[in-house]
Protein backbone atom coordinates (compact mmCIF):
# COMPACT_ATOMS: atom_id res chain seq x y z
CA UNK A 1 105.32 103.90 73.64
CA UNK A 2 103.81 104.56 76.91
CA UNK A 3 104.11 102.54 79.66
CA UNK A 4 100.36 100.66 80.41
CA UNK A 5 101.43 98.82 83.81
CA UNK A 6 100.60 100.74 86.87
CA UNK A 7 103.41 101.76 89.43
CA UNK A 8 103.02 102.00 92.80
CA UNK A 9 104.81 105.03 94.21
CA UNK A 10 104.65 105.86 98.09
CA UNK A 11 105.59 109.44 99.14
CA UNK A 12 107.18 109.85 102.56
CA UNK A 13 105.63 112.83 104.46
CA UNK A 14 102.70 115.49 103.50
CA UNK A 15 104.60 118.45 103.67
CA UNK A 16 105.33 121.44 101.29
CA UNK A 17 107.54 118.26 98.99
CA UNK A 18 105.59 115.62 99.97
CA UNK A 19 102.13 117.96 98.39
CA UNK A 20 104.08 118.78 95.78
CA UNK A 21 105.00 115.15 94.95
CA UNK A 22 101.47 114.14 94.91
CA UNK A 23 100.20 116.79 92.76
CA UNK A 24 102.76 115.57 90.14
CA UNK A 25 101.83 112.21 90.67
CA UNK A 26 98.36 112.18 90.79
CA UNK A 27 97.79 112.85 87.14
CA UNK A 28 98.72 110.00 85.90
CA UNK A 29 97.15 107.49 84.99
CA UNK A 30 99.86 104.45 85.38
CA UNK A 31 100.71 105.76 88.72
CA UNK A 32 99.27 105.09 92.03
CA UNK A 33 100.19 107.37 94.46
CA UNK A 34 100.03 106.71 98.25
CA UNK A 35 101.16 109.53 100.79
CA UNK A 36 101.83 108.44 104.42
CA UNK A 37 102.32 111.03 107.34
CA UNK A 38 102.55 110.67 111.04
CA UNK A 39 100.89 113.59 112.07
CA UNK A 40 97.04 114.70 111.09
CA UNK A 41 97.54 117.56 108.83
CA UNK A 42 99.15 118.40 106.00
CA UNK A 43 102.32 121.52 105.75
CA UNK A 44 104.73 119.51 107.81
CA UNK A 45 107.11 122.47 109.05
CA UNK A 46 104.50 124.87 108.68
CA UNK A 47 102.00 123.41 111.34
CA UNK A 48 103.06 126.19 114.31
CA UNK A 49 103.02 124.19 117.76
CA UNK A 50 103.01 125.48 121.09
CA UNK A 51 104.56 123.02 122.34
CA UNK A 52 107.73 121.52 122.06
CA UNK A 53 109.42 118.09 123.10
CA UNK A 54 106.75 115.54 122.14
CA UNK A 55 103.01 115.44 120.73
CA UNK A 56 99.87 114.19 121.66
CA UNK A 57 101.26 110.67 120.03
CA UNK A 58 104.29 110.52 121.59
CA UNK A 59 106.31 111.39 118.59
CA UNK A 60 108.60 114.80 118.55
CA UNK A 61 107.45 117.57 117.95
CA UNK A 62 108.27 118.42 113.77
CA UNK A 63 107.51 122.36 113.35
CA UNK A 64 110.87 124.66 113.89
CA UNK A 65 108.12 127.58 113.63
CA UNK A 66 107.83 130.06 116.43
CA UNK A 67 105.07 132.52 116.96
CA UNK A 68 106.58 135.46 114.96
CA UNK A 69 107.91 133.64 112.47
CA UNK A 70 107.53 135.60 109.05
CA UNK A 71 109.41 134.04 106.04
CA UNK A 72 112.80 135.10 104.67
CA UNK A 73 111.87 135.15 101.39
CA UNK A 74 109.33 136.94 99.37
CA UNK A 75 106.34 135.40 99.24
CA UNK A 76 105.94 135.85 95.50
CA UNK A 77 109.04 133.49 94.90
CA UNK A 78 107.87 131.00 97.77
CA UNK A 79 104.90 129.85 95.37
CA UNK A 80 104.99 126.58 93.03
CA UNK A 81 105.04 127.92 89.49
CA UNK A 82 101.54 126.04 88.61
CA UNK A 83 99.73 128.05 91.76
CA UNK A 84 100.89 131.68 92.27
CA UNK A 85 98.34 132.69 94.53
CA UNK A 86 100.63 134.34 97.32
CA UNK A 87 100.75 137.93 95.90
CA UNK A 88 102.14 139.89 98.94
CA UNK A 89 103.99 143.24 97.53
CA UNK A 90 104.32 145.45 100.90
CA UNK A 91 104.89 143.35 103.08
CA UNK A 92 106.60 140.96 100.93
CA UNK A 93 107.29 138.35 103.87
CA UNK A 94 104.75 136.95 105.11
CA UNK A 95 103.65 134.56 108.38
CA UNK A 96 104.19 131.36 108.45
CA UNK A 97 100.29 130.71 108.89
CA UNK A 98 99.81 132.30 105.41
CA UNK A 99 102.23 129.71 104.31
CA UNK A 100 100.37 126.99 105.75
CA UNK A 101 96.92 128.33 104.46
CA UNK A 102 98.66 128.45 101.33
CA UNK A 103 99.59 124.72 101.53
CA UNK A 104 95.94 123.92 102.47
CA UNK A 105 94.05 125.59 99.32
CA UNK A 106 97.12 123.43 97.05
CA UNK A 107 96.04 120.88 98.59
CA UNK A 108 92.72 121.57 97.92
CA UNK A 109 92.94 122.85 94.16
CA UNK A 110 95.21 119.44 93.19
CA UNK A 111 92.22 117.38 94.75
CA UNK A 112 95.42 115.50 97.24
CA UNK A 113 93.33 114.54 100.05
CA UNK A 114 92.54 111.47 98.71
CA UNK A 115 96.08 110.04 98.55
CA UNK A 116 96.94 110.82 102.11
CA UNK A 117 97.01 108.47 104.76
CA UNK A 118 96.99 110.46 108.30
CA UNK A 119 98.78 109.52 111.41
CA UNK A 120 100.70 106.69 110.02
CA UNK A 121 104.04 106.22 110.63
CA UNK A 122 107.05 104.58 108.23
CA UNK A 123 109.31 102.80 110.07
CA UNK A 124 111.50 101.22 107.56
CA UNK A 125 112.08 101.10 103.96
CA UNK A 126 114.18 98.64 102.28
CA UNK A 127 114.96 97.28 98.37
CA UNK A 128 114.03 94.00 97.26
CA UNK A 129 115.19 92.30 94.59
CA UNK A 130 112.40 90.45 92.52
CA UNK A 131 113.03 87.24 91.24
CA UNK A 132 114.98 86.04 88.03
CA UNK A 133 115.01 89.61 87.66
CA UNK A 134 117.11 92.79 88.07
CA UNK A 135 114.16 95.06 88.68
CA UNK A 136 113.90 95.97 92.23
CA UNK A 137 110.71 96.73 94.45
CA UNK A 138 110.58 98.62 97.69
CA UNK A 139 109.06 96.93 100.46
CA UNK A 140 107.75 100.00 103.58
CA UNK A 141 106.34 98.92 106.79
CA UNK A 142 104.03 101.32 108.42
CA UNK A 143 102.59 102.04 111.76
CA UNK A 144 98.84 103.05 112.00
CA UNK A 145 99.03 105.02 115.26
CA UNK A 146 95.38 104.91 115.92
CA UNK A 147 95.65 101.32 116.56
CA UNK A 148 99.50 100.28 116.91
CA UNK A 149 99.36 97.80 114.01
CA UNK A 150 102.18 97.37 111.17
CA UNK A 151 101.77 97.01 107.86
CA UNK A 152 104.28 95.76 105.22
CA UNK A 153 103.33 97.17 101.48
CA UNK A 154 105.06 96.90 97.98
CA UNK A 155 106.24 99.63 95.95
CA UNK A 156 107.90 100.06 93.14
CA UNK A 157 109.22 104.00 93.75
CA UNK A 158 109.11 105.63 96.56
CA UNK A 159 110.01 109.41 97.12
CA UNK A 160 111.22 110.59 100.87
CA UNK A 161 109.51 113.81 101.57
CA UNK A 162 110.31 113.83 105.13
CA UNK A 163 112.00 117.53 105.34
CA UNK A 164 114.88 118.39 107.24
CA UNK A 165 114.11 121.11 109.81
CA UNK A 166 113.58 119.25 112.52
CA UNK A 167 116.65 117.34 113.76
CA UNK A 168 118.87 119.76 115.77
CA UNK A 169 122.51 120.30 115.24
CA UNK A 170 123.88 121.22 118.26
CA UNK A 171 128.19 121.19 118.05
CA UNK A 172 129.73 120.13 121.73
CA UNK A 173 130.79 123.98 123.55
CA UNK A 174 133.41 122.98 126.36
CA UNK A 175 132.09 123.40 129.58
CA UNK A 176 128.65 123.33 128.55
CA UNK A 177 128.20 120.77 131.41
CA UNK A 178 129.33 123.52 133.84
CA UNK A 179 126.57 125.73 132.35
CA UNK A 180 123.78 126.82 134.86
CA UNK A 181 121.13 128.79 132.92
CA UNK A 182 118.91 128.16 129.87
CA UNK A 183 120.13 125.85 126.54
CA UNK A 184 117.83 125.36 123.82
CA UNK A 185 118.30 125.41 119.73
CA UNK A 186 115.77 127.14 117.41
CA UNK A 187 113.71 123.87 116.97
CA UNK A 188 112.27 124.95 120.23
CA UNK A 189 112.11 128.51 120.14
CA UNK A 190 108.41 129.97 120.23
CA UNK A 191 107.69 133.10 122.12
CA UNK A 192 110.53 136.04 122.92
CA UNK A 193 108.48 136.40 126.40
CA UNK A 194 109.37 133.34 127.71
CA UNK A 195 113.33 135.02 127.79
CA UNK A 196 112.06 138.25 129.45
CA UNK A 197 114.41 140.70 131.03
CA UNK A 198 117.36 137.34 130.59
CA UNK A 199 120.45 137.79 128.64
CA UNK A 200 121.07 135.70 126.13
CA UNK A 201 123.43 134.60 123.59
CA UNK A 202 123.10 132.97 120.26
CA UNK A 203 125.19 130.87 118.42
CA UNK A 204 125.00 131.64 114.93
CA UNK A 205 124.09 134.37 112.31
CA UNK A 206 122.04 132.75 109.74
CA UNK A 207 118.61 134.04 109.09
CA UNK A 208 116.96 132.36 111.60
CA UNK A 209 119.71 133.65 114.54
CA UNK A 210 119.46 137.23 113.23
CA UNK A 211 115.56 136.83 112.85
CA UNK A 212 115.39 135.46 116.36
CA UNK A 213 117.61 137.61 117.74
CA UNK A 214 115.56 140.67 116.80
CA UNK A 215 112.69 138.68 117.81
CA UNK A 216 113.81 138.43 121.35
CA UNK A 217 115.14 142.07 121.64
CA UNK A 218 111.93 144.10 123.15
CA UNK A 219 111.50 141.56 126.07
CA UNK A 220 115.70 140.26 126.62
CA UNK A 221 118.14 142.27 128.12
CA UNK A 222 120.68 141.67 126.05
CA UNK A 223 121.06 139.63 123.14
CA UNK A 224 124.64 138.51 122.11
CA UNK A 225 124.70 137.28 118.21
CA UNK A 226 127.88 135.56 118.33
CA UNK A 227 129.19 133.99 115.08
CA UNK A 228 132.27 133.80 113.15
CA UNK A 229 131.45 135.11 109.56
CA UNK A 230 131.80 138.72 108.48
CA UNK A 231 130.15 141.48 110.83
CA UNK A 232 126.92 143.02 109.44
CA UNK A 233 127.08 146.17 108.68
CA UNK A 234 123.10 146.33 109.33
CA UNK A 235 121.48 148.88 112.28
CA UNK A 236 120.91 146.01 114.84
CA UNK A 237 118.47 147.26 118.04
CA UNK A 238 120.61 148.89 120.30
CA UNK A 239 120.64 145.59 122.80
CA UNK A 240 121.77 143.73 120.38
CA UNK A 241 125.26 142.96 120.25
CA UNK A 242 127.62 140.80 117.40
CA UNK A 243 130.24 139.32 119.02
CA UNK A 244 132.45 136.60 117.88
CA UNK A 245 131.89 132.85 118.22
CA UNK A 246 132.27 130.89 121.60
CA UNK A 247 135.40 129.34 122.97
CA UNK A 248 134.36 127.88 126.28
CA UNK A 249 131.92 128.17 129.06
CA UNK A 250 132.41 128.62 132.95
CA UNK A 251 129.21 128.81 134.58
CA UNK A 252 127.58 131.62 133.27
CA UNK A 253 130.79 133.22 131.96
CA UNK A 254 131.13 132.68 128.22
CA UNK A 255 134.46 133.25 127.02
CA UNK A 256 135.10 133.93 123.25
CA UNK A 257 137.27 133.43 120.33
CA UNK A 258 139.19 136.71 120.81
CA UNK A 259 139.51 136.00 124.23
CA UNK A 260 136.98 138.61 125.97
CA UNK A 261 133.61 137.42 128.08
CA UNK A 262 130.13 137.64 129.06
CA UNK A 263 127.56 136.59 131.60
CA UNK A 264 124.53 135.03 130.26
CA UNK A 265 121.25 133.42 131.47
CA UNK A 266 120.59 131.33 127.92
CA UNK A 267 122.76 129.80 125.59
CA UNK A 268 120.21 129.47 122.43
CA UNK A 269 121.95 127.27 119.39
CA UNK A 270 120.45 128.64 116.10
CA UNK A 271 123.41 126.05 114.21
CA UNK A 272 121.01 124.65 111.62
CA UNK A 273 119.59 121.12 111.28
CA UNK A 274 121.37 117.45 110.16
CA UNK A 275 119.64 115.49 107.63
CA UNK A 276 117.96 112.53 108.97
CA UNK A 277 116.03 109.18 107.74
CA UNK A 278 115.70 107.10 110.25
CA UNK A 279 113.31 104.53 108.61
CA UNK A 280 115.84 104.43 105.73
CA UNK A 281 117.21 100.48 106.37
CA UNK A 282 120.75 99.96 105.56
CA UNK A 283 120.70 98.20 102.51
CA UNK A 284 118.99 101.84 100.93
CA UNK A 285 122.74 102.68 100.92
CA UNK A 286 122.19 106.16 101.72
CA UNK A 287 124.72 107.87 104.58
CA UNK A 288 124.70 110.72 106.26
CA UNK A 289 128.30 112.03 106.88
CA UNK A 290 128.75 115.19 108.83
CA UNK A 291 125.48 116.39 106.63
CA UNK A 292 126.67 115.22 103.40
CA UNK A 293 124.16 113.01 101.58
CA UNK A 294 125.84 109.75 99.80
CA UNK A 295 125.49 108.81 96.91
CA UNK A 296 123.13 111.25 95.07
CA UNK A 297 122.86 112.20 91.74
CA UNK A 298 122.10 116.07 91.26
CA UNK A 299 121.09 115.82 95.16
CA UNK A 300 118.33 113.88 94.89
CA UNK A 301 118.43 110.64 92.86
CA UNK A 302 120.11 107.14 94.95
CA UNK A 303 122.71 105.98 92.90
CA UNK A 304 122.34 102.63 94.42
CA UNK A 305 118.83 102.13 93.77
CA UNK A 306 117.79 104.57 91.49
CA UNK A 307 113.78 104.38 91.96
CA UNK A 308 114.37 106.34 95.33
CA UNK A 309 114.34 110.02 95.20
CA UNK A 310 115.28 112.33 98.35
CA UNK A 311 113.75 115.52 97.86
CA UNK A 312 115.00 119.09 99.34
CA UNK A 313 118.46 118.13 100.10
CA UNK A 314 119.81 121.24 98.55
CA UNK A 315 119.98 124.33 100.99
CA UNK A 316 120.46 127.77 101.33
CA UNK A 317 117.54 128.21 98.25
CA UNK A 318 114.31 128.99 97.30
CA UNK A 319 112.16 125.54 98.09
CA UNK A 320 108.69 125.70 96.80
CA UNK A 321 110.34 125.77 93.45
CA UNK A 322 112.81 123.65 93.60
CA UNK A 323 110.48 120.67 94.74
CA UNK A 324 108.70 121.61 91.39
CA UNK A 325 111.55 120.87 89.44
CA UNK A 326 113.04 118.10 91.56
CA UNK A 327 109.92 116.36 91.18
CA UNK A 328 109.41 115.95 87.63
CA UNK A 329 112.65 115.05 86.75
CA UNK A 330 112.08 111.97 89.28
CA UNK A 331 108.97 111.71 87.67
CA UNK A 332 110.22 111.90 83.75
CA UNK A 333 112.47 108.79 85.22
CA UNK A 334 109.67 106.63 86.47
CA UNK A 335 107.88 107.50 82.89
CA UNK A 336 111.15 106.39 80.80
CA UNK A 337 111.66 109.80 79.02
CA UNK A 338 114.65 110.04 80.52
CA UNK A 339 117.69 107.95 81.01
CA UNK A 340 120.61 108.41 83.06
CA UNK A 341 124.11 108.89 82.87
CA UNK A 342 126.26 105.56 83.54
CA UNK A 343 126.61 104.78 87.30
CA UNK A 344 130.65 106.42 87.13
CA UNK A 345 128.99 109.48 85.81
CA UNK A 346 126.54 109.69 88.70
CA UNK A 347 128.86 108.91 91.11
CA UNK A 348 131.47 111.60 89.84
CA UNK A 349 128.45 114.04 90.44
CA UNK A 350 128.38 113.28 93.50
CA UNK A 351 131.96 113.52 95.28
CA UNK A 352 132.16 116.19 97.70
CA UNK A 353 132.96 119.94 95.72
CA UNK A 354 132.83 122.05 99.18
CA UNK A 355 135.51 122.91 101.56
CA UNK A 356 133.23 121.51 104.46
CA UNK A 357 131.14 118.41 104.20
CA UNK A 358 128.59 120.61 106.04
CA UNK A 359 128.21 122.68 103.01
CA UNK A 360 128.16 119.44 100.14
CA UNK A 361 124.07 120.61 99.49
CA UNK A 362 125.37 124.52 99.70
CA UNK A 363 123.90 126.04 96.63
CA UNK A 364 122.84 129.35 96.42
CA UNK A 365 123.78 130.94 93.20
CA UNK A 366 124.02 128.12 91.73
CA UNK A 367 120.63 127.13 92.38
CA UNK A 368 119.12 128.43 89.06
CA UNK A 369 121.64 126.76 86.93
CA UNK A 370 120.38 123.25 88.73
CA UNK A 371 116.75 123.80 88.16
CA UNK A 372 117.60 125.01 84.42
CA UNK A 373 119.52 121.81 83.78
CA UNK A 374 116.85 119.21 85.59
CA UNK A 375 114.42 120.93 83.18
CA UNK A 376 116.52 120.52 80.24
CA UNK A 377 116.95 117.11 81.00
CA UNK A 378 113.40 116.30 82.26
CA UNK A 379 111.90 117.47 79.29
CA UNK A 380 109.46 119.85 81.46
CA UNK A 381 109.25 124.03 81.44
CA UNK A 382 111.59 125.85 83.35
CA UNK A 383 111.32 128.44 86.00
CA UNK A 384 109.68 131.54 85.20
CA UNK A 385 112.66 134.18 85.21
CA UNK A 386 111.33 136.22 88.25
CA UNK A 387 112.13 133.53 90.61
CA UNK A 388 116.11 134.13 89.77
CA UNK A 389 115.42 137.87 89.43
CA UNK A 390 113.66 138.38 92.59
CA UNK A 391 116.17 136.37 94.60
CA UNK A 392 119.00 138.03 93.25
CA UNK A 393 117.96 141.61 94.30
CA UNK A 394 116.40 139.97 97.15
CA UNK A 395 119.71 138.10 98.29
CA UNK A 396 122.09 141.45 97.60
CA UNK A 397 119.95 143.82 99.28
CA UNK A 398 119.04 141.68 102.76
CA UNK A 399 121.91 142.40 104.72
CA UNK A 400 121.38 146.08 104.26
CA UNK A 401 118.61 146.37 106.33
CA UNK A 402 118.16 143.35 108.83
CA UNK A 403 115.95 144.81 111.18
CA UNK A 404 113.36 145.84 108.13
CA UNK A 405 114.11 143.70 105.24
CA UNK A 406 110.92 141.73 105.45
CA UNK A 407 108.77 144.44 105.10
CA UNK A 408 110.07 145.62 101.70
CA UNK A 409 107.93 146.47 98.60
CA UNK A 410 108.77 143.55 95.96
CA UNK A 411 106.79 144.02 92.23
CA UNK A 412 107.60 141.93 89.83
CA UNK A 413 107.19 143.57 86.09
CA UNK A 414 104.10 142.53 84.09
CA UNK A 415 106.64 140.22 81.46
CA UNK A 416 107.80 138.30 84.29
CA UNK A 417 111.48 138.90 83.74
CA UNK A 418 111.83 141.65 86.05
CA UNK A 419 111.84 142.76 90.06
CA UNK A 420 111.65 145.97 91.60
CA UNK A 421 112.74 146.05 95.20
CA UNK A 422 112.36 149.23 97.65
CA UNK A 423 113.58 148.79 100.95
CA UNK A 424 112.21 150.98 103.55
CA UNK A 425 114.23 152.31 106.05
């Protein structure tokens, strides 16, 4: 029988999640659905800044989006299953303001608006138990920036949408102190001209160090990509050198692993991000541990207090999708058509299965096996099989062609099950 008695969820952040969240929410009847987020606009990440450090409110900047930014994935596979409207073929990556207009006409369609609250700011979240009962509630105080006033309100779910691009992980380099030029990470990075005619090195060869690196390569010098993982085998512009990772620094002499140098003007740190909730109070029971997320059920549900979902944990996958699917299994939860395994279970599910902490949320490959089995247990459609096919080809054919990957043709056959991929050369 369905449930008649409203619940109050809030959603943390208005995001690509946090939209997602509410448009999942929002047709329910028993649920009220309250988004709050600090800024005044919706796409979180996607909002390109200028600027970096703080904004106009004193709070840092959230956007790790630089000018040239186009997306590392196709666009087709970037779009929530219930709104495929980004139909790029040729290119097949796309900016990151197409992303963002994207976000805005979702938002628009799904009528979300109305649950936002804008330039409020949570500051703490904590359980509460009610009384003579086990049931819990959550209890959120909020900052209304326009006027500096908190604001205590009850929940009975709440869903943390906050993302996690935007708190730099920056590992200690000896003699960094010694270092006279340029440091920055990729959270600040927005314009190659502002590095013109300097040499500079990067730490790390994921895609946003490659991507930057090429980025930076008609206006730097020289661009070292220095990382420890297998070498590309990729045409890189010819100022742009792999080299391996960094040992030490002396001044502007960086030595490396394998014990040769070079002089550089700007040591730029593209080493990823660390999952952060700072409004999260202690007795949420969530830790962060060398960017492993404890305790979570399939990455996303607290063990501890199970009426808190933390969504996009996972990495190295497709997003827009996976919020889709992460999302209605929370929200099959909150409507009781579906229970969960005992607490042992859960916890089991959660120990650490990676060599690294680091790479606990690591997924991949495996990410289509997840959404398949959230589905399964949710109750709720799975992914259209294009989204696996296209990132398959997708993900074996990238390193191929670094400096022109984004600007293959990407079809996807008129059953859906299929993706033709041409790279150009």
């Amino acid at each position: 029988m369905a449930q008649s008695v409203n619940k109050k969820v809030c959603i943390v952040g208005a995001g690509a999640a946090g939209l997602c969240a509410a448009r999942h929410l929002a047709g329910n009847t028993n649920i009220e659905t309250t988004v709050f987020e600090q800024t005044g606009d919706i796409g979180g990440t996607w909002v390109y800044n200028d600027r970096i450090g703080l904004n106009e409110n004193g709070l840092p900047i959230h956007s790790s989006m630089y000018q040239n930014l186009r997306t590392n994935l196709p666009a087709k596979i970037m779009n929530f299953p219930d709104y495929i409207r980004m139909n790029a073929e040729e290119p097949c990556c796309i900016s990151h303001n197409e992303i963002l207009s994207y976000l805005h006409n979702y938002t628009e369609y799904f009528q979300l608006r109305r649950y936002i609250q804008f330039y409020v700011k949570v500051e703490n979240i904590r359980p509460i138990k009610l009384d003579n009962s086990n049931e819990e509630i959550w209890l959120v105080r909020v900052k209304y920036l326009s006027t500096q006033r908190t604001e205590e309100h009850r929940f009975d779910a709440v869903m943390i949408c906050n993302g996690h691009y935007f708190e730099p992980y920056m590992p200690a380099i000896k003699g960094m102190d010694t270092f006279p030029g340029i440091v920055t990470h990729s959270h600040s990075y927005r314009k190659p001209e502002e590095f013109k005619d300097k040499i500079v090195l990067i730490l790390g060869a994921a895609s946003s160090g490659v991507d930057i690196g090429i980025d930076l390569t008609d206006h730097s010098s020289t661009v070292y990509l220095s990382h420890n993982q297998e070498r590309f085998t990729s045409v890189f512009p010819p100022n742009m050198i792999q080299v391996v990772g960094v040992d030490r620094l002396e001044g502007t002499k960086c030595f490396l692993k394998d014990g040769t140098s070079v002089n550089i003007d700007v040591f730029l740190y593209c080493t990823g991000y660390q999952y952060s909730f700072p409004f999260l109070d202690e007795s949420c029971d969530v830790r962060v541990d060398d960017n492993y997320v404890t305790p979570l059920y399939k990455h996303l549900i607290n063990i501890e207090h199970q009426t808190m979902a933390i969504i996009g944990i996972p990495s190295q996958i497709v997003p827009f999708p996976m919020f889709h699917m992460q999302i209605q299994y929370f929200l099959s939860l909150l409507k009781n058509r579906l229970v969960l395994p005992s607490k042992s279970q859960m916890l089991e599910d959660s120990k650490l299965k990676a060599s690294k902490k680091r790479h606990a949320h690591k997924m991949m490959t495996e990410q289509w096996e997840y959404n398949d089995s959230l589905a399964d247990a949710g109750g709720f459609d799975r992914l259209p099989q294009f989204y696996k096919a296209g990132y398959v080809a997708w993900h074996s054919q990238r390193k191929a062609n670094l400096l022109r990957y984004k600007y293959a043709k990407f079809v996807i056959s008129e059953d859906g099950k299929n993706v033709e991929l041409a790279l150009s050369n």
